[in-house]
Protein backbone atom coordinates (compact mmCIF):
# COMPACT_ATOMS: atom_id res chain seq x y z
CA UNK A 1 -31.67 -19.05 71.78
CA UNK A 2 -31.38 -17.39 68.57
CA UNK A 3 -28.62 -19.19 65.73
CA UNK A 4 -26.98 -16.86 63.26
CA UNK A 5 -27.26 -17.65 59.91
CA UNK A 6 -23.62 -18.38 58.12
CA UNK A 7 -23.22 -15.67 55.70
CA UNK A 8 -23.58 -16.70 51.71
CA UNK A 9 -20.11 -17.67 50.28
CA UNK A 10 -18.97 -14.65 47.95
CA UNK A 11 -18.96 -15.80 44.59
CA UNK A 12 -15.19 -15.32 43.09
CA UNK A 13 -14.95 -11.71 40.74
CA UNK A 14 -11.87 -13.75 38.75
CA UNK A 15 -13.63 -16.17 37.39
CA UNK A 16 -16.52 -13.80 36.36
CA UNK A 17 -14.10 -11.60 34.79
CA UNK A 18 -12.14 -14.19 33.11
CA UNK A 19 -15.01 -15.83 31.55
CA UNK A 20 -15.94 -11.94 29.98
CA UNK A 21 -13.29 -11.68 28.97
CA UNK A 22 -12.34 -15.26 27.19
CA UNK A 23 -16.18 -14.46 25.54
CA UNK A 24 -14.98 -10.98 24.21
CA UNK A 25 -11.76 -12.39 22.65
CA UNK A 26 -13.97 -15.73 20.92
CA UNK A 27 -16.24 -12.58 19.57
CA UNK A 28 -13.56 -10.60 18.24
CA UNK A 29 -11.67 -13.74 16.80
CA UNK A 30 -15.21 -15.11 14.91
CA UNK A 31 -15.57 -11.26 13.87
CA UNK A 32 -12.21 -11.09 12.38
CA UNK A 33 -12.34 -14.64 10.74
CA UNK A 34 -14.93 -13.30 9.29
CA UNK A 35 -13.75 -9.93 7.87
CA UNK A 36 -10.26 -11.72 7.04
CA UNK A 37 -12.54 -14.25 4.80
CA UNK A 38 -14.61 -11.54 3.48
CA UNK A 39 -11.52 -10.28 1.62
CA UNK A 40 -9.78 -13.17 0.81
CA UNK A 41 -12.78 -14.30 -1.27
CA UNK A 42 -12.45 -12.41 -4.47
CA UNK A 43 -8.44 -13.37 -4.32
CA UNK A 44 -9.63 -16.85 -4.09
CA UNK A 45 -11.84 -16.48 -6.74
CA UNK A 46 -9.73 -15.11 -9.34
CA UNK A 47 -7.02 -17.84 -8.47
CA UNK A 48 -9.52 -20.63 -8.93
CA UNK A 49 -10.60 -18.88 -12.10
CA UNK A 50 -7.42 -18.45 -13.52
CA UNK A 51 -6.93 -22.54 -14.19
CA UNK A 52 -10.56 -22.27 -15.73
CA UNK A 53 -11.29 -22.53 -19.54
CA UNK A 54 -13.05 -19.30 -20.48
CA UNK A 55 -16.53 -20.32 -21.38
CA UNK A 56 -16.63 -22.45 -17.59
CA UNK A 57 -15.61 -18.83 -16.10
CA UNK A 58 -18.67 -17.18 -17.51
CA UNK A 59 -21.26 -20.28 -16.87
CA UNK A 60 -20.45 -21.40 -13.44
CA UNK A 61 -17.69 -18.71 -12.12
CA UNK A 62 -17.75 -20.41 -8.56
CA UNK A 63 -17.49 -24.01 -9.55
CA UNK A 64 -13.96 -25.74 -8.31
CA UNK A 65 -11.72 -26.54 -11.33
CA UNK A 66 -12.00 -29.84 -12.34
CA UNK A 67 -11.96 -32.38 -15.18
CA UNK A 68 -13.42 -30.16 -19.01
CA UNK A 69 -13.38 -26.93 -17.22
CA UNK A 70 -9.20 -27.36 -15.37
CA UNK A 71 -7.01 -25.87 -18.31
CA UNK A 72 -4.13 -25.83 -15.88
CA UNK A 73 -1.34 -23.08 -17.22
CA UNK A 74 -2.62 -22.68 -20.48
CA UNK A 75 -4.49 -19.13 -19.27
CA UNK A 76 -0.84 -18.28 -18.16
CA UNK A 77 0.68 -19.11 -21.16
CA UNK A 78 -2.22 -17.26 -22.99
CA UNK A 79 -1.79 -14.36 -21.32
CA UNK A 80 1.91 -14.10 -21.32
CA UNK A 81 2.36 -14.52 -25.05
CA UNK A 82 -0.72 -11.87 -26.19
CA UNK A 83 -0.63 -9.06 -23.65
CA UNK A 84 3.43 -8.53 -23.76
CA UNK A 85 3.64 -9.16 -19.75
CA UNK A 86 6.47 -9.91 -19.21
CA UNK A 87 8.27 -6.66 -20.21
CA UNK A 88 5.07 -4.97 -18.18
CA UNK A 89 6.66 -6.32 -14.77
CA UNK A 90 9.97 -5.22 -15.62
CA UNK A 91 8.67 -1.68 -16.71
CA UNK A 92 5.80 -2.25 -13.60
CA UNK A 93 8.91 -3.04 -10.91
CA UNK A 94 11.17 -0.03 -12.01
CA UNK A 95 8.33 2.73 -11.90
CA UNK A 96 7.52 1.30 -8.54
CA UNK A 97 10.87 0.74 -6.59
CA UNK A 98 12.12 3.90 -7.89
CA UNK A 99 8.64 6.06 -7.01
CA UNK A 100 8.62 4.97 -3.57
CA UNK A 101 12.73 5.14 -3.43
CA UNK A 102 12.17 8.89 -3.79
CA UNK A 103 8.81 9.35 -2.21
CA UNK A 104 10.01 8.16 0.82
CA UNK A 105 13.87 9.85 0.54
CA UNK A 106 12.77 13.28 -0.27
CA UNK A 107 9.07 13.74 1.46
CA UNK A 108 11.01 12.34 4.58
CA UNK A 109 13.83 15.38 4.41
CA UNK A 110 11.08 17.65 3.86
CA UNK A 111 8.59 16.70 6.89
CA UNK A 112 11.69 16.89 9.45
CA UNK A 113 12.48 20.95 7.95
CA UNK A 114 8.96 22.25 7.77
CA UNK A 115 8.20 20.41 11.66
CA UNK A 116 11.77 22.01 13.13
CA UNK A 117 11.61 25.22 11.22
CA UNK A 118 9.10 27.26 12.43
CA UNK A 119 8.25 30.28 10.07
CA UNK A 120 5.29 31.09 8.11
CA UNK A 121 5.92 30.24 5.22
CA UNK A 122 6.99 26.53 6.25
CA UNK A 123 3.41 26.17 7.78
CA UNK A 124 1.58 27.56 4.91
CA UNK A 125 4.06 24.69 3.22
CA UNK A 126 2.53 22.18 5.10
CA UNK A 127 -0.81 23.43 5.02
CA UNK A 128 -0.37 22.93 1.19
CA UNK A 129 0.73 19.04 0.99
CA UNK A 130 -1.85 18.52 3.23
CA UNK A 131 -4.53 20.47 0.64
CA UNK A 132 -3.10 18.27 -1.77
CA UNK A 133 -4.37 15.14 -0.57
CA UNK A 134 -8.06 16.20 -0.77
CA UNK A 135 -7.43 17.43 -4.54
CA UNK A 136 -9.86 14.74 -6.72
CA UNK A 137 -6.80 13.63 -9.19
CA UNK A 138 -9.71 14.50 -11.78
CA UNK A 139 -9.10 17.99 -10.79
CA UNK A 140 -5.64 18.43 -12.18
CA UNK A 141 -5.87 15.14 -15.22
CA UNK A 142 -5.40 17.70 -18.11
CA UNK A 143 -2.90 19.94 -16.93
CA UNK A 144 -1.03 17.59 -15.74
CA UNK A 145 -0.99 15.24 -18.95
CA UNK A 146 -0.12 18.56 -21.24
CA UNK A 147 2.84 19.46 -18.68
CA UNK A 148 3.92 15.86 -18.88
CA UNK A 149 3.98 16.19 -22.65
CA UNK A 150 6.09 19.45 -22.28
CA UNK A 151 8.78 18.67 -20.13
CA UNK A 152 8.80 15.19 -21.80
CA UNK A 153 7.74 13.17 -18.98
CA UNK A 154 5.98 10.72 -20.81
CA UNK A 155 8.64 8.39 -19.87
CA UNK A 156 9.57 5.44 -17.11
CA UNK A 157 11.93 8.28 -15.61
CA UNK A 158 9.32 10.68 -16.13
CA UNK A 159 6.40 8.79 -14.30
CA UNK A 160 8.63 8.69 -11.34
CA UNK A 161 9.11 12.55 -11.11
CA UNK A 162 4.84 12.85 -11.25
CA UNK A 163 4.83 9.95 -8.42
CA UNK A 164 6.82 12.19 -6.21
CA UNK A 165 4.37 15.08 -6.81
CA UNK A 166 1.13 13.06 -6.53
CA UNK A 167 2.50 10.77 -3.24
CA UNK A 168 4.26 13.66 -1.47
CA UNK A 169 1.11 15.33 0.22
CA UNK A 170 0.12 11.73 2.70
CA UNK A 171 4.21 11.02 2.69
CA UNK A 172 4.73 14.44 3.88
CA UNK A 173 1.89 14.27 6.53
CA UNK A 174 2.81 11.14 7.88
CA UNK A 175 6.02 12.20 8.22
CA UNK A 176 5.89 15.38 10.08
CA UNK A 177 3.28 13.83 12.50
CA UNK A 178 5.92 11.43 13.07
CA UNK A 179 8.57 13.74 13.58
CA UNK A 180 6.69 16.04 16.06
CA UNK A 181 6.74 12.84 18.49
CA UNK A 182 10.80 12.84 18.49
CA UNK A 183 12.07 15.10 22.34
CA UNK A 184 14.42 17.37 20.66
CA UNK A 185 16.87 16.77 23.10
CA UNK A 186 18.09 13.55 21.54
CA UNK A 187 19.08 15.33 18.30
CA UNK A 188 20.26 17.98 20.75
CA UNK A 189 22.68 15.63 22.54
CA UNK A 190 23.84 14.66 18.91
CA UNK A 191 24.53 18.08 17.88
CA UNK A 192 26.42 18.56 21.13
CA UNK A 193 28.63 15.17 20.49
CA UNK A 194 29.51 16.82 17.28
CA UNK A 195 26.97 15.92 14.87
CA UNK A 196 26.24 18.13 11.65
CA UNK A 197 22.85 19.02 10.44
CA UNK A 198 23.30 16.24 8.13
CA UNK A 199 24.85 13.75 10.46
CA UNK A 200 22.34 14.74 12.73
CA UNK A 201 19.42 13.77 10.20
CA UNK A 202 20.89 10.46 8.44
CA UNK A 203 22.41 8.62 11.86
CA UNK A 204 19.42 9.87 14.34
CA UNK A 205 16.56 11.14 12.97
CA UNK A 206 15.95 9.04 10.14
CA UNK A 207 16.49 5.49 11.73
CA UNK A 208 13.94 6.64 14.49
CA UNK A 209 11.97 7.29 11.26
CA UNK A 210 12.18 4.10 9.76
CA UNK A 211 8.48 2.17 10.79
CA UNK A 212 6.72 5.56 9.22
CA UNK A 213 9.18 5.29 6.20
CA UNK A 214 7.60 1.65 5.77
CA UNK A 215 4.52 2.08 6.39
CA UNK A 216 4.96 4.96 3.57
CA UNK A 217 6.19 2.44 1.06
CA UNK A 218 3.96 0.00 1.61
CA UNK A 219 1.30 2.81 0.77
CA UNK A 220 2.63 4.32 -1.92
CA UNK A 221 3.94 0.71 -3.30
CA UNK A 222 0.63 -0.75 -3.86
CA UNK A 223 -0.75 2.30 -4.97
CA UNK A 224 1.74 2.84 -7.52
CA UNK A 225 1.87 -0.70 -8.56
CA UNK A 226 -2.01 -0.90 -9.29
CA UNK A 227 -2.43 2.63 -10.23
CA UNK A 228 -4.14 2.31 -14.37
CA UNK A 229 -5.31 6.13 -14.90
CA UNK A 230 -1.63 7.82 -14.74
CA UNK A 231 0.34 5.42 -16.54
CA UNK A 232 -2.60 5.23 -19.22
CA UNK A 233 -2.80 9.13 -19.90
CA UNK A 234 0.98 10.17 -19.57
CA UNK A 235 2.78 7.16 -21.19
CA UNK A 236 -0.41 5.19 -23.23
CA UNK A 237 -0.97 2.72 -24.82
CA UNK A 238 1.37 2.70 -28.06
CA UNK A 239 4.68 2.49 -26.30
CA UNK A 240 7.07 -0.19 -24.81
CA UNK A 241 6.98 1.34 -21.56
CA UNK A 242 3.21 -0.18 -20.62
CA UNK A 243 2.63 -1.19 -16.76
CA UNK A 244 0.69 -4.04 -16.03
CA UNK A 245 -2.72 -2.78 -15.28
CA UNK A 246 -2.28 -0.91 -18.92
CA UNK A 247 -1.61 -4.31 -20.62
CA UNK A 248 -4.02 -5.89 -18.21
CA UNK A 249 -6.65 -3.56 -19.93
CA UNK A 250 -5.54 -4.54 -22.83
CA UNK A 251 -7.10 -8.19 -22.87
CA UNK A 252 -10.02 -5.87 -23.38
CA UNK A 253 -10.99 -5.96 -27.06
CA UNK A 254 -12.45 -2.81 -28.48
CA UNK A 255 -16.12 -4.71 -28.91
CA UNK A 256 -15.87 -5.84 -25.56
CA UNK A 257 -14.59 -9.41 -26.13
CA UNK A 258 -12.17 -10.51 -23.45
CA UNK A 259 -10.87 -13.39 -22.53
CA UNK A 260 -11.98 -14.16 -19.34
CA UNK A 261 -9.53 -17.05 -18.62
CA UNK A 262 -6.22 -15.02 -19.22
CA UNK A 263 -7.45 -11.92 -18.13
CA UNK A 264 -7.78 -13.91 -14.17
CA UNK A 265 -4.49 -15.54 -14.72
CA UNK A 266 -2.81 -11.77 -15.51
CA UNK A 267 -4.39 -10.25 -12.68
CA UNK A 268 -3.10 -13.25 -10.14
CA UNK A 269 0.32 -12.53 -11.21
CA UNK A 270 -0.29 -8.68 -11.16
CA UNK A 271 -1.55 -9.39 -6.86
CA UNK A 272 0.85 -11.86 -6.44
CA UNK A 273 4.10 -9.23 -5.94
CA UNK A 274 2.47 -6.85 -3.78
CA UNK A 275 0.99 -9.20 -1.31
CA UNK A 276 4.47 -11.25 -1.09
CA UNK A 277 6.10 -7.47 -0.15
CA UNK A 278 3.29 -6.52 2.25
CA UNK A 279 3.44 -10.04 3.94
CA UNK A 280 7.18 -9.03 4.54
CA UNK A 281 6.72 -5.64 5.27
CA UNK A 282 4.06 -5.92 8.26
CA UNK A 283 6.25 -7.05 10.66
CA UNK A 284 8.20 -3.81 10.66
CA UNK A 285 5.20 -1.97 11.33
CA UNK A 286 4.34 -3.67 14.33
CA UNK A 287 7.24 -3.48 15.25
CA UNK A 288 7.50 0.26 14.52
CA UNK A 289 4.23 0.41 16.73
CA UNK A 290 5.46 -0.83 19.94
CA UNK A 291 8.83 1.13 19.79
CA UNK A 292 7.04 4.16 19.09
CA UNK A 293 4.47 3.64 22.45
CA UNK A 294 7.89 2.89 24.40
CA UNK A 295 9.89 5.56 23.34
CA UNK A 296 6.74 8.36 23.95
């Protein structure tokens, strides 16, 4: 008389699965501690740096501040009082709120008409801010310094006009990809409630527009706001309208002395506004993100 043998228990799929799964998500969080660390390095550096005498930067640039080498604010104070900073923000703040102000207004208008407009000539329109982006800024330095010296551009005002020309091509891109994701039928049922063109663009196409029109600014804010080469050529050196990475240059002597100790203090506070407005700013585009996979 024969006995069957029981049959193996199954081992359980979930807990296989699970335990993948929790490994995958340590991997990706060590992987991404470690990128995140990666570039929060040289920030730390040139903060610890910044409360460093100069001749302790150059001999042992990694060393903690403390005791003959910890200078506290003097590198600050330094800084402030020889490089002419402080009117450098102002000047710095004004170019860049009012850049991205129009970058985002105008580009934003013009994406929603060339996407909705179909002719040929709105295409080849497109096809051109798009070219534009792939244009080495090299390219077009000269004529673009000479017709900023002819239309008098070399000016605060000015700088924001050649911002609008030199950010419009990735505004204008991002935009109209954007745009092309919006059913036409809810700007149809607007149009039918009695909407105008107008009304049609400010109360329901642009607030559906408003996580690309951040993620714009936050673009076009940091490159602005750290851009040297444009502000350098068109306005220079000899005026009171210098940005920050102009004066920041300017700690530079013309043998190549610097000092090392104010030059790290003016480029913490020349970081510090940017990362305070992307810090803010990066919630929107998440959020942006998951209304725009709901709404498709």
């Amino acid at each position: 008389m024969s006995t069957a043998k029981p049959n193996s228990p199954a081992l359980p799929t979930g807990n296989s699965t699970n335990l993948k799964g929790a490994v995958g998500r340590g991997l990706l969080f060590v992987f991404l501690s470690a990128l995140a660390l990666l570039f929060l390095v040289p920030i730390l550096f040139i903060f610890l740096n910044s409360f460093k005498g100069k001749f302790f930067i150059s001999g042992d640039p990694f060393s903690i501040p403390t005791g003959e080498s910890l200078v506290g604010i003097l590198n600050y104070q330094t800084g402030l009082e020889l490089s002419g900073f402080a009117s450098a923000i102002g000047w710095s703040f004004f170019i860049t709120i009012f850049s991205v102000l129009a970058i985002v207004f105008f580009t934003a208008m013009t994406a929603y008409y060339i996407t909705r407009v179909k002719t040929w000539w709105t295409s080849a329109l497109y096809y051109m801010f798009a070219f534009s982006m792939i244009v080495p800024f090299q390219m077009v330095m000269f004529p673009t310094v000479k017709l900023a010296d002819l239309l008098n551009l070399n000016t605060p005002w000015g700088m924001i006009v050649l911002y609008l020309g030199f950010g419009a091509g990735l505004a204008v891109f991002l935009f109209s990809g954007f745009v092309k994701s919006i059913p036409l039928e809810i700007e149809e049922a607007a149009l039918i409630d009695g909407c105008s063109p107008l009304q049609n663009y400010f109360r329901v196409v642009m607030p559906l527009l408003k996580p690309t029109a951040i993620t714009v600014a936050i673009l076009q804010a940091m490159w602005v706001w750290n851009d040297y080469l444009l502000p350098y050529l068109v306005i220079g050196v000899s005026t009171e309208y210098k940005t920050i990475p102009v004066v920041i240059q300017m700690l530079v002597g013309s043998n190549g002395n610097r000092d090392m100790g104010a030059l790290m203090a003016m480029l913490v506070l020349a970081i510090f506004p940017i990362i305070v407005f992307y810090l803010f700013s990066q919630k929107y585009i998440i959020e942006g993100v998951a209304a725009g996979a709901v709404k498709g």
